[in-house]
C-alpha atoms as a PDB file:
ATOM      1  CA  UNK A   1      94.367  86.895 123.923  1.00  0.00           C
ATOM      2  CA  UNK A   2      96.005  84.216 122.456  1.00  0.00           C
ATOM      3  CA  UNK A   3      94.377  83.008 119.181  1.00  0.00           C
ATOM      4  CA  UNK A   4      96.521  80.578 117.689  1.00  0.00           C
ATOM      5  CA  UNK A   5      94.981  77.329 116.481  1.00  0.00           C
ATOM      6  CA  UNK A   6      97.682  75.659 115.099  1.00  0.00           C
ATOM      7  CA  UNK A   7      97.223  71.781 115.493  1.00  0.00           C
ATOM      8  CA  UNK A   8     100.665  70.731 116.089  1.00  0.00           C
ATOM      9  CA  UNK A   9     102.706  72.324 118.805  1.00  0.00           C
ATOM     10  CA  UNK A  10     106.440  72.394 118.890  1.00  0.00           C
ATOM     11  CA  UNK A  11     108.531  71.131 121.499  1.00  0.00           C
ATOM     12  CA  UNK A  12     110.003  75.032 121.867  1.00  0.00           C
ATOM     13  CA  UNK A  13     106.460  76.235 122.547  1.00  0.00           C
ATOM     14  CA  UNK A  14     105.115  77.591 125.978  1.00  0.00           C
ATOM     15  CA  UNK A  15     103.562  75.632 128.130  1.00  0.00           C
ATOM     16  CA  UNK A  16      99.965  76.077 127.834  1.00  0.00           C
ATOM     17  CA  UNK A  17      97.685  77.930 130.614  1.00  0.00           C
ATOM     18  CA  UNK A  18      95.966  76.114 133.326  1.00  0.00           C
ATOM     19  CA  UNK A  19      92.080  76.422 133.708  1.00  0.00           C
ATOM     20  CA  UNK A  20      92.656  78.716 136.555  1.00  0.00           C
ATOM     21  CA  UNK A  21      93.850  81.551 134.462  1.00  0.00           C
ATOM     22  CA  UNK A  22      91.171  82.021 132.147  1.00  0.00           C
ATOM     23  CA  UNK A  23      89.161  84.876 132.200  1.00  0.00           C
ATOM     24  CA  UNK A  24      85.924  85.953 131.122  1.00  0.00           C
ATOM     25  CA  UNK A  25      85.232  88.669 128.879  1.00  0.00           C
ATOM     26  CA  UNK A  26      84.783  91.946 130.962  1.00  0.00           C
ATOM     27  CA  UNK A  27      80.542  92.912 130.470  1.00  0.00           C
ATOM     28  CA  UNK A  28      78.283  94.579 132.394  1.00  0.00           C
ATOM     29  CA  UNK A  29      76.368  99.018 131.782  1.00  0.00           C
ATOM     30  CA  UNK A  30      79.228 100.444 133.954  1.00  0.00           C
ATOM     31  CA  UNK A  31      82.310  98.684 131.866  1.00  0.00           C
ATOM     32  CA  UNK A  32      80.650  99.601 128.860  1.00  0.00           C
ATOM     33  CA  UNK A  33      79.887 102.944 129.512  1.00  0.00           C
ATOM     34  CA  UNK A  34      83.458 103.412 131.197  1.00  0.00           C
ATOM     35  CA  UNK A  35      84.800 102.062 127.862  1.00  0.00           C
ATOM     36  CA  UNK A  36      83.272 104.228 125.889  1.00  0.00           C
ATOM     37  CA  UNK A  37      84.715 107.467 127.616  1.00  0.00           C
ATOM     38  CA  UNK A  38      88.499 105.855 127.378  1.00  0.00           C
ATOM     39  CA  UNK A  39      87.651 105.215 123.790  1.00  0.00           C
ATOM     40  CA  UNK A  40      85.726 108.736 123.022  1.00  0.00           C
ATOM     41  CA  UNK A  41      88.353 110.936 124.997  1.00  0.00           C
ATOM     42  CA  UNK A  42      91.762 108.838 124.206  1.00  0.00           C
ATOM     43  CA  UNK A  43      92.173 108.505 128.157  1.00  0.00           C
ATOM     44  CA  UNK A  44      95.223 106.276 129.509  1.00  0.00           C
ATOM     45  CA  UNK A  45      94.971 103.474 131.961  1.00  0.00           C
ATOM     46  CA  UNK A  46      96.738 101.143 132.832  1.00  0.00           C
ATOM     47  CA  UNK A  47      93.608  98.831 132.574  1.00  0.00           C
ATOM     48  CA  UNK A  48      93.583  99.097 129.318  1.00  0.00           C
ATOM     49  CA  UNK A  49      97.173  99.115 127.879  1.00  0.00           C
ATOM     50  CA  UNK A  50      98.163  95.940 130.181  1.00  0.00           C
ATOM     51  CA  UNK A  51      95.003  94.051 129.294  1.00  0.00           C
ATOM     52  CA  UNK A  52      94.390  93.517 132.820  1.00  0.00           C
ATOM     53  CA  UNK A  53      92.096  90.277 133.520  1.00  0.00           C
ATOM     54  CA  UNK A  54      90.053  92.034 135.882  1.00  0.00           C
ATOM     55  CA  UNK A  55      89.363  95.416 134.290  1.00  0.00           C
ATOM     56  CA  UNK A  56      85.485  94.574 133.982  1.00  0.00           C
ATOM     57  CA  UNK A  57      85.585  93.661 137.907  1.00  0.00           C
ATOM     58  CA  UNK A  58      87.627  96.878 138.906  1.00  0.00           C
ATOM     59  CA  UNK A  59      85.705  99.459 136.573  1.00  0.00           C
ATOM     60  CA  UNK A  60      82.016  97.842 137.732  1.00  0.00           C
ATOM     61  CA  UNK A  61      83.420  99.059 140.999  1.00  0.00           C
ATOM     62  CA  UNK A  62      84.687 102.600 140.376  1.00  0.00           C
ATOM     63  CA  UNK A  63      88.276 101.662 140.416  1.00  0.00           C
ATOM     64  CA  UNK A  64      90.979 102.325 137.813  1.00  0.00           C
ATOM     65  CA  UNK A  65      94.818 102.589 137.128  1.00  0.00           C
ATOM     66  CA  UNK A  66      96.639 105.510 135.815  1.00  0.00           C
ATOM     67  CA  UNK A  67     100.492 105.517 134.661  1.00  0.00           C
ATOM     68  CA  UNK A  68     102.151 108.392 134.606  1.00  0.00           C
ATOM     69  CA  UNK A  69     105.898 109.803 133.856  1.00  0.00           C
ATOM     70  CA  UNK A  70     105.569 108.578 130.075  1.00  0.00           C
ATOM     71  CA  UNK A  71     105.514 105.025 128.847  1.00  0.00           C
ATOM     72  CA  UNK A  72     109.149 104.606 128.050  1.00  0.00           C
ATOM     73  CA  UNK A  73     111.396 102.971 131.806  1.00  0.00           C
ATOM     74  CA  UNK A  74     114.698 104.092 132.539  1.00  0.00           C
ATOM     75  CA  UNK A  75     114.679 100.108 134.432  1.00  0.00           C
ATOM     76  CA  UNK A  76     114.774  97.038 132.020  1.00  0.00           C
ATOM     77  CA  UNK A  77     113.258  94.475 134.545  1.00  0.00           C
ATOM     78  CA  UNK A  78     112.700  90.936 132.949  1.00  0.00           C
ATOM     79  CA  UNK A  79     109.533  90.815 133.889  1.00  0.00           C
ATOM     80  CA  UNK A  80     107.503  93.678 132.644  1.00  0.00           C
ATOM     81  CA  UNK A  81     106.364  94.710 129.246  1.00  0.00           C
ATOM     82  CA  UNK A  82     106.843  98.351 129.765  1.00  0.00           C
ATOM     83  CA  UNK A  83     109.089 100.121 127.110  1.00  0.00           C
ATOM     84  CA  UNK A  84     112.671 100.434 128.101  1.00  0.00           C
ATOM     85  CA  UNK A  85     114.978 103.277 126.892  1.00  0.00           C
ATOM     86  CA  UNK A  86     115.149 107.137 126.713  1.00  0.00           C
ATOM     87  CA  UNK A  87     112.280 108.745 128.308  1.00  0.00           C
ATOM     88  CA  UNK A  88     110.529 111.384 126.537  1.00  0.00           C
ATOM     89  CA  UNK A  89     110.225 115.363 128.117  1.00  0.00           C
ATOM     90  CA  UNK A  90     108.217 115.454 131.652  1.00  0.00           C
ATOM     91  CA  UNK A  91     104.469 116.915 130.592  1.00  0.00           C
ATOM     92  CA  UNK A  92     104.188 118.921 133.218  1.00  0.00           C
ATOM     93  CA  UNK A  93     100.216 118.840 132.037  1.00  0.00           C
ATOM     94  CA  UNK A  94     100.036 115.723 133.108  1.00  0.00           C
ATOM     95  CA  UNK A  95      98.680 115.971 136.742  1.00  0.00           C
ATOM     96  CA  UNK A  96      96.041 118.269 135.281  1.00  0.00           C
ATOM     97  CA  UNK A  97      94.991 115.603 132.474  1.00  0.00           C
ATOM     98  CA  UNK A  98      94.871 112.586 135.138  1.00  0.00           C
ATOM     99  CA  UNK A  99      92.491 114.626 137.318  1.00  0.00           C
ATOM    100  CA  UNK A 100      90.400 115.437 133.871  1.00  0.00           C
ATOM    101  CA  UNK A 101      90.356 111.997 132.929  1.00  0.00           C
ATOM    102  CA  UNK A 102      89.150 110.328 136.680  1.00  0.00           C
ATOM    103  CA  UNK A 103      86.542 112.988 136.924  1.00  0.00           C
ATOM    104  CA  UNK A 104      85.186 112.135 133.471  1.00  0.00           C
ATOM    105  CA  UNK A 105      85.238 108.453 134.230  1.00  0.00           C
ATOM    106  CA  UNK A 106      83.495 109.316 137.699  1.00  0.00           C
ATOM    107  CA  UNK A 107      86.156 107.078 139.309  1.00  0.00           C
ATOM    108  CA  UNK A 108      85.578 106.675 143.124  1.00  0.00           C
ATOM    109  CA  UNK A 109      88.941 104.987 143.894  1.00  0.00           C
ATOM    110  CA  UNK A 110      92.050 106.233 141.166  1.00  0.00           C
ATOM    111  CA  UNK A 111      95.006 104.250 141.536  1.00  0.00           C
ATOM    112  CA  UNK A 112      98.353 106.184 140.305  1.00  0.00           C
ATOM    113  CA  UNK A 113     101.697 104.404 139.159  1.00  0.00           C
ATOM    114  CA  UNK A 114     104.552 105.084 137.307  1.00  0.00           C
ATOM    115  CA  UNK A 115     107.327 104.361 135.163  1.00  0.00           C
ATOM    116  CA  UNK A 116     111.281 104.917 136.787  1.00  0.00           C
ATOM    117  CA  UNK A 117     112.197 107.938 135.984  1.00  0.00           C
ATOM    118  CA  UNK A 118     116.358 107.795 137.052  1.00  0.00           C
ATOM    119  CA  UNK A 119     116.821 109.813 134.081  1.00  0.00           C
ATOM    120  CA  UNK A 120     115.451 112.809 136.812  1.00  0.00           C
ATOM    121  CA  UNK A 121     117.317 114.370 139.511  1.00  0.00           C
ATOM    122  CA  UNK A 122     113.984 114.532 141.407  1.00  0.00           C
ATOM    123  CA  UNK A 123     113.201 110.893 139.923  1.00  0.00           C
ATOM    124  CA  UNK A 124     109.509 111.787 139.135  1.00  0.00           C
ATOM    125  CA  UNK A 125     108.178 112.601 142.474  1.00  0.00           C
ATOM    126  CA  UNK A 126     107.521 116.275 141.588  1.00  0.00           C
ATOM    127  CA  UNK A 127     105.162 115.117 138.959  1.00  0.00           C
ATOM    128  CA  UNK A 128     103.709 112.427 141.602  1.00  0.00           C
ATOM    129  CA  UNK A 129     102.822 115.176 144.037  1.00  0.00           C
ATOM    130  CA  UNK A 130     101.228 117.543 141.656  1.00  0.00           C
ATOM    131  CA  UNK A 131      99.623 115.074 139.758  1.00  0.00           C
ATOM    132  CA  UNK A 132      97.972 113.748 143.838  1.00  0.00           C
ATOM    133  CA  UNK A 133      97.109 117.487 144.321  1.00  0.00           C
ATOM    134  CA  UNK A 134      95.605 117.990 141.018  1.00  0.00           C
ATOM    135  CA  UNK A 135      93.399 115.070 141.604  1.00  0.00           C
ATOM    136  CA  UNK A 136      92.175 116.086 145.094  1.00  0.00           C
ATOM    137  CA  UNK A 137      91.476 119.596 143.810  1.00  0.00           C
ATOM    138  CA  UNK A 138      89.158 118.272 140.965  1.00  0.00           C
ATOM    139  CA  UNK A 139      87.892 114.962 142.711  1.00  0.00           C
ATOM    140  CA  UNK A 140      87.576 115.741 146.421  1.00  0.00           C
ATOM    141  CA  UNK A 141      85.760 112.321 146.933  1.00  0.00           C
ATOM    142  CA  UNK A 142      87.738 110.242 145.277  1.00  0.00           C
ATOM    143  CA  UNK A 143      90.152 108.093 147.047  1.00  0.00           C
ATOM    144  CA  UNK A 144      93.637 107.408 146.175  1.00  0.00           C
ATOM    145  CA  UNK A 145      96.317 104.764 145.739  1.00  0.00           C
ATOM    146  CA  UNK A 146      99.903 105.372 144.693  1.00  0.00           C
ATOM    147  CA  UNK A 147     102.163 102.994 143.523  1.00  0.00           C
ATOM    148  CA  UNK A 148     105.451 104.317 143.827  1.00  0.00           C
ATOM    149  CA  UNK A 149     108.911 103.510 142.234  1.00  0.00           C
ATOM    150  CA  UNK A 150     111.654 103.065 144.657  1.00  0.00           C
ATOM    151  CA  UNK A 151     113.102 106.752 144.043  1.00  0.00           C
ATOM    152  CA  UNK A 152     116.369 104.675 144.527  1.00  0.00           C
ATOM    153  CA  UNK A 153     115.719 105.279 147.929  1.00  0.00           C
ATOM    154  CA  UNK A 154     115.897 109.276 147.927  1.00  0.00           C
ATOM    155  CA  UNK A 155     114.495 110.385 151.210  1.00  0.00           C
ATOM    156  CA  UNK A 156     113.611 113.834 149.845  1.00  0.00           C
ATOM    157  CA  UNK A 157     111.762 112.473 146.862  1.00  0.00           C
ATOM    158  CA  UNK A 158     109.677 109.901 149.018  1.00  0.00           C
ATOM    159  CA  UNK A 159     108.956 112.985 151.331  1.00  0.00           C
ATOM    160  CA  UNK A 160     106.765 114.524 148.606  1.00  0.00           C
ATOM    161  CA  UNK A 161     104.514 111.539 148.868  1.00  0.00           C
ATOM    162  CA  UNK A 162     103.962 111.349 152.346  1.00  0.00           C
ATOM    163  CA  UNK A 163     103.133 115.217 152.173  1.00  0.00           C
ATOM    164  CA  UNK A 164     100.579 114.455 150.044  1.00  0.00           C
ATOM    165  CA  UNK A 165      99.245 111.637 152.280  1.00  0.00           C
ATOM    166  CA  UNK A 166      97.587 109.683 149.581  1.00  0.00           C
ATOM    167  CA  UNK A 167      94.935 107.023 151.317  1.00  0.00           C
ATOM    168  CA  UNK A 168      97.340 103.724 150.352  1.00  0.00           C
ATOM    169  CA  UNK A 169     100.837 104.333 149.477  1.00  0.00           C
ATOM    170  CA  UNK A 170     101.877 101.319 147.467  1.00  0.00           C
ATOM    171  CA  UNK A 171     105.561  99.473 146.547  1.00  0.00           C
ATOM    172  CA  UNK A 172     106.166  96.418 144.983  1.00  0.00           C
ATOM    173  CA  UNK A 173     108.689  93.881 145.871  1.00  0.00           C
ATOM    174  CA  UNK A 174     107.939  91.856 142.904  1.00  0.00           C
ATOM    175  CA  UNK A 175     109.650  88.613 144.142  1.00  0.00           C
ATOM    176  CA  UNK A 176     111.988  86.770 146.517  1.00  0.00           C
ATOM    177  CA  UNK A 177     114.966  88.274 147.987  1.00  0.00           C
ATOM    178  CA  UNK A 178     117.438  85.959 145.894  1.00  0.00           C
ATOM    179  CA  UNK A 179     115.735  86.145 142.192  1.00  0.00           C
ATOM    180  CA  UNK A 180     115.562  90.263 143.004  1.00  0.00           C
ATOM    181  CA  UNK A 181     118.726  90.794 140.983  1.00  0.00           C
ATOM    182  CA  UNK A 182     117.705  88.744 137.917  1.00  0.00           C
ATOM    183  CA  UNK A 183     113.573  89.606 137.903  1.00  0.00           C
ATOM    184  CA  UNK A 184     114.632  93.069 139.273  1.00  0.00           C
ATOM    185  CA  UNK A 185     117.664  94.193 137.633  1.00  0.00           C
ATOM    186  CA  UNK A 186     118.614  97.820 138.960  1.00  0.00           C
ATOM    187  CA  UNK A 187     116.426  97.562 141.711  1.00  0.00           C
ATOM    188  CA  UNK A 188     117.405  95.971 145.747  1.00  0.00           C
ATOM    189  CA  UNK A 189     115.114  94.047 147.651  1.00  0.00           C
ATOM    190  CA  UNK A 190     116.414  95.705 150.975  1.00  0.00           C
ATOM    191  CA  UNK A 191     116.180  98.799 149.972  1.00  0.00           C
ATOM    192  CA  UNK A 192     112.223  97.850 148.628  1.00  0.00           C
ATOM    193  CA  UNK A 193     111.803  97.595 152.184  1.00  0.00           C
ATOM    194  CA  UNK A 194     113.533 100.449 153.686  1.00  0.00           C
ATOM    195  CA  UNK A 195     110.911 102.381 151.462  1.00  0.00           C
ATOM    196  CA  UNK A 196     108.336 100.650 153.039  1.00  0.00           C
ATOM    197  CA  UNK A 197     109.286 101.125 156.217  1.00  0.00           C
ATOM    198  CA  UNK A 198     110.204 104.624 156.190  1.00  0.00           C
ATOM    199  CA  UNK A 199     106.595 105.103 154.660  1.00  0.00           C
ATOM    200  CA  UNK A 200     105.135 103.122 157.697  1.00  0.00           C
ATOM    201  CA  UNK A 201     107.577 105.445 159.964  1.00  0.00           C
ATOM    202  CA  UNK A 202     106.686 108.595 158.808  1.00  0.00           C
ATOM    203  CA  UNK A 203     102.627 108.615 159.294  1.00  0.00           C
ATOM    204  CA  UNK A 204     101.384 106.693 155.569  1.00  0.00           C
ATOM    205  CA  UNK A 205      98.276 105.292 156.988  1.00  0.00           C
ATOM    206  CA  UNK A 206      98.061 102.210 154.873  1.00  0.00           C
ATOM    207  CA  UNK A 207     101.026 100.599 153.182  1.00  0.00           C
ATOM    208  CA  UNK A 208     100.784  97.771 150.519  1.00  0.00           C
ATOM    209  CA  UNK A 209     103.173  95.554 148.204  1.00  0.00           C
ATOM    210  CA  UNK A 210     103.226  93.230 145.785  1.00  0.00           C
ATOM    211  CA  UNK A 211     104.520  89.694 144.439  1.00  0.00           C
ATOM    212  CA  UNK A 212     104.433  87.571 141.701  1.00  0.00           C
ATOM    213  CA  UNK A 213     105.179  83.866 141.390  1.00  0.00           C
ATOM    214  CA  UNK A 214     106.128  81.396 139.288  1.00  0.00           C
ATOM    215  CA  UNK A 215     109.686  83.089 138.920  1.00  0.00           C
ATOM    216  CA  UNK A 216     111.584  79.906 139.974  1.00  0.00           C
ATOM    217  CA  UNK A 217     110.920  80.705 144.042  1.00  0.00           C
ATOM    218  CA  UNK A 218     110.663  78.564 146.389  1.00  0.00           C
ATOM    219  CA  UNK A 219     107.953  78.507 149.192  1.00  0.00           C
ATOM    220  CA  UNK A 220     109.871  79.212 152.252  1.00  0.00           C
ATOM    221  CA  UNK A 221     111.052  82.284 149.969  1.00  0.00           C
ATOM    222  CA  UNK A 222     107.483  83.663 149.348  1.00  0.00           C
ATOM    223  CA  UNK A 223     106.904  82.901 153.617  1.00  0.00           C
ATOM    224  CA  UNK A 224     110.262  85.063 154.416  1.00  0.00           C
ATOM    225  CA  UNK A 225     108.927  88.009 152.476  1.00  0.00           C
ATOM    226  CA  UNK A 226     105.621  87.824 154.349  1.00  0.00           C
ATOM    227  CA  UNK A 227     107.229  87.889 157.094  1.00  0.00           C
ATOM    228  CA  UNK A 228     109.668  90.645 155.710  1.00  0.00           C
ATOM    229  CA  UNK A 229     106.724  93.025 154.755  1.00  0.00           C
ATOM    230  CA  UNK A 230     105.381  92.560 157.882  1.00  0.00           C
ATOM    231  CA  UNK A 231     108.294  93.554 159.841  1.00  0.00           C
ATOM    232  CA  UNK A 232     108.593  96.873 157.384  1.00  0.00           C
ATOM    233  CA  UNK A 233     104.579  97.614 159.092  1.00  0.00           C
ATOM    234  CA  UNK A 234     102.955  96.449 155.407  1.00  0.00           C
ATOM    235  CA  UNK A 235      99.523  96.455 156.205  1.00  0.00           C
ATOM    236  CA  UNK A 236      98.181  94.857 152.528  1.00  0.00           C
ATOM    237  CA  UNK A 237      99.827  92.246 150.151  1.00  0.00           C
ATOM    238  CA  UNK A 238      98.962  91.326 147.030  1.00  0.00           C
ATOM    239  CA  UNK A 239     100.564  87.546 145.546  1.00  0.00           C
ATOM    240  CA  UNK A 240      99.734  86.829 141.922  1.00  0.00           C
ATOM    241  CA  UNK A 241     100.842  84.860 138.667  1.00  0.00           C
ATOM    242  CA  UNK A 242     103.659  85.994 137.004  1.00  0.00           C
ATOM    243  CA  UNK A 243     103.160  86.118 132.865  1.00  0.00           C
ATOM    244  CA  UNK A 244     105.288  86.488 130.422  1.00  0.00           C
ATOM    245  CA  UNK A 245     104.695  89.141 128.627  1.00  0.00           C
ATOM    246  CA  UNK A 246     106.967  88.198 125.457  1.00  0.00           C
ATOM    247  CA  UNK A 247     109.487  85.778 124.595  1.00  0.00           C
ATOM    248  CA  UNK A 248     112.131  88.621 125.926  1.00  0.00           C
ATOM    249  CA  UNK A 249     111.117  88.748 129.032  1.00  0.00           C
ATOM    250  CA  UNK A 250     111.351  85.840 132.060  1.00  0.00           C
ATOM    251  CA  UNK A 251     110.164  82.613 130.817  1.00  0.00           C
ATOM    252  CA  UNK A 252     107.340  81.317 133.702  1.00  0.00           C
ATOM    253  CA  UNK A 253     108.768  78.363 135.559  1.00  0.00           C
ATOM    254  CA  UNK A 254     105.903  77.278 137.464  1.00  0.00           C
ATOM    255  CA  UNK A 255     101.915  77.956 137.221  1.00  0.00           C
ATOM    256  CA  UNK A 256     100.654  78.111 141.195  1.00  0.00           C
ATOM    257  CA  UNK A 257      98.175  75.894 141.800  1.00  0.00           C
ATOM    258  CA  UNK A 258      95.209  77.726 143.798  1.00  0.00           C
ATOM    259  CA  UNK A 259      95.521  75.516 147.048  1.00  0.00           C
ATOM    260  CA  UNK A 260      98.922  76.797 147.145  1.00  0.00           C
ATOM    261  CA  UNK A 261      98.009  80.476 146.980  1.00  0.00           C
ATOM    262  CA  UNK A 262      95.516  79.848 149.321  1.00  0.00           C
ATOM    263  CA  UNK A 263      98.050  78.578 151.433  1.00  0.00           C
ATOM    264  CA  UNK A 264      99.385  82.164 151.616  1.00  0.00           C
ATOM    265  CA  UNK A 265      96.718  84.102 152.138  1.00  0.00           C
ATOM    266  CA  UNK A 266      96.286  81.924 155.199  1.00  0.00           C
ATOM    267  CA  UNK A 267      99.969  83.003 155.982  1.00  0.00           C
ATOM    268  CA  UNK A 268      99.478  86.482 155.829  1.00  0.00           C
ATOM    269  CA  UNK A 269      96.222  86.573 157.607  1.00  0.00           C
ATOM    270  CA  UNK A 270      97.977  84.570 160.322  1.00  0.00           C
ATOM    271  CA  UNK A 271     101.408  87.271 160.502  1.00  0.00           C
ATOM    272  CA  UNK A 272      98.762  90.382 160.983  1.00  0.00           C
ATOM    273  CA  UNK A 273      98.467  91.848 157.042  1.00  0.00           C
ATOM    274  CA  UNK A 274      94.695  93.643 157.011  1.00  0.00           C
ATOM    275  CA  UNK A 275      94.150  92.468 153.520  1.00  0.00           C
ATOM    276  CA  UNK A 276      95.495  89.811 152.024  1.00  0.00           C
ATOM    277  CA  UNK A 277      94.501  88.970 147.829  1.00  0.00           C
ATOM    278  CA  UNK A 278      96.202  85.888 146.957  1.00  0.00           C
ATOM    279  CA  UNK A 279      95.250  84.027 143.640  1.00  0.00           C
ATOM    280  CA  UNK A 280      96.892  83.538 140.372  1.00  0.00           C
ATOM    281  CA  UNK A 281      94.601  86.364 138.622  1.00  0.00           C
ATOM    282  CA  UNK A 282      95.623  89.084 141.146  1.00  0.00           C
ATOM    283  CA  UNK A 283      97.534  92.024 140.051  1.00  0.00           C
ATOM    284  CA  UNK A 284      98.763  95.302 142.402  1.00  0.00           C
ATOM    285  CA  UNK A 285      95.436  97.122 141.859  1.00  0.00           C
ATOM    286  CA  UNK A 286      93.185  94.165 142.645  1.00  0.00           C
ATOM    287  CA  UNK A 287      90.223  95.065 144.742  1.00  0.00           C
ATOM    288  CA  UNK A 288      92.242  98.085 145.515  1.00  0.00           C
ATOM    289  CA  UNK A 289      89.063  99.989 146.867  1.00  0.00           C
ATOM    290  CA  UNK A 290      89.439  97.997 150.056  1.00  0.00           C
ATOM    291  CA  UNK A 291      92.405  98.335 151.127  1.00  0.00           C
ATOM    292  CA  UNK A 292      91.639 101.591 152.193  1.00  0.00           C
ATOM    293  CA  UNK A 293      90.307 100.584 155.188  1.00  0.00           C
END
């Protein structure tokens, strides 16, 4: 949270928020006694370490993100705060400690992401479908979302998700197909799709992706990759407010007014997506719990 109070602001400064992104302080006996085991047992969400806006909301409803595969990216996209550089060794402990940590937290819907790991030849997805089977073993009724890397399009490596057959198998587009390269950098929006698709193809149940705006795109853009997703058999979309998360990273070009993200949710509904979360507080685990069915 930002707590400057300096009364003059310079002409180099960011534009300030609008009074649609301001949160309220996440309250209520299940976030607080959820915070207390992350706190008392040093577990890792993503909830947590990415200050999400709507961790009280998600956790009041049994829901919570998990990264796995290290905090450090092989990818350096402009637009996310992760680390960048020279991953550390795979913990192959890992799928053992997410399971742990979801059946402490008594989470009813865990959902899993992940750095890029294109420092390995099997890109991660070993870990991925250990760290799904260690889960299932240890929470049998909890439900799962994972939200996959592109594998750089590896059909092998995708295969050990679908053989898992997590409930909602999750990849994000991120943005438009022409401000890929730049928001993006090693990653290709056509091949974002063929990963979707061959998800769709090969028996995933429920598919999902993500967008963010405010990147500089313009709104027959965000329409075309509706209508993209829906052609790759996406059955959930998620369109939120991009951030910046430093003064590295993207700079925000626009703030969405809510009329306008209303405006596609009414698109998406209309092309045939099952769930559609569109507003500028949404982020790829939002409400996650329902897109399940």
């Amino acid at each position: 949270m930002n707590t400057d109070v300096a009364p003059v602001r310079s002409k180099t400064e960011r534009t300030p928020k609008p009074k649609w992104l301001r949160v309220k302080l996440p309250t209520g006996k299940k976030y607080t006694e959820l915070r207390s085991l992350v706190d008392k047992y040093d577990l890792h969400t993503i909830c947590t370490s990415g200050s999400c806006p709507n961790m009280g909301e998600c956790w009041s409803e049994g829901t919570a993100t998990f990264m796995i595969l290290g905090n450090i990216c092989t990818r350096s996209c402009g637009f996310c705060g992760v680390k960048t550089g020279r991953p550390e060794t795979v913990d192959w402990d890992e799928p053992e400690k997410v399971a742990r940590s979801i059946k402490l937290m008594k989470i009813k819907h865990a959902v899993v992401t992940s750095v890029d790991r294109d420092d390995l030849k099997d890109m991660g997805s070993i870990i991925w479908a250990e760290t799904v089977k260690a889960i299932r073993r240890m929470n049998p009724e909890t439900t799962l979302e994972t939200l996959i890397p592109d594998f750089q399009g590896n059909e092998r490596n995708i295969d050990r998700i679908i053989e898992v057959m997590p409930e909602v198998v999750s990849h994000n587009m991120e943005t438009v197909k022409r401000l890929t390269r730049e928001v993006r950098i090693q990653a290709k929006y056509d091949r974002s799709l063929g990963v979707l698709k061959y998800l769709k193809d090969n028996g995933i149940r429920r598919t999902k992706s993500g967008i963010m705006l405010g990147l500089g795109e313009q709104e027959d853009e965000v329409i075309q990759t509706l209508h993209d997703l829906r052609d790759a058999g996406v059955d959930v979309v998620t369109i939120g407010q991009y951030l910046q998360p430093s003064k590295k990273h993207l700079p925000v070009k626009q703030f969405i007014t809510p009329d306008q993200f209303k405006k596609y949710e009414e698109v998406g509904l209309e092309l045939g997506f099952r769930h559609v979360e569109s507003s500028a507080l949404v982020r790829s685990s939002y409400k996650a719990q329902k897109h399940i069915n």
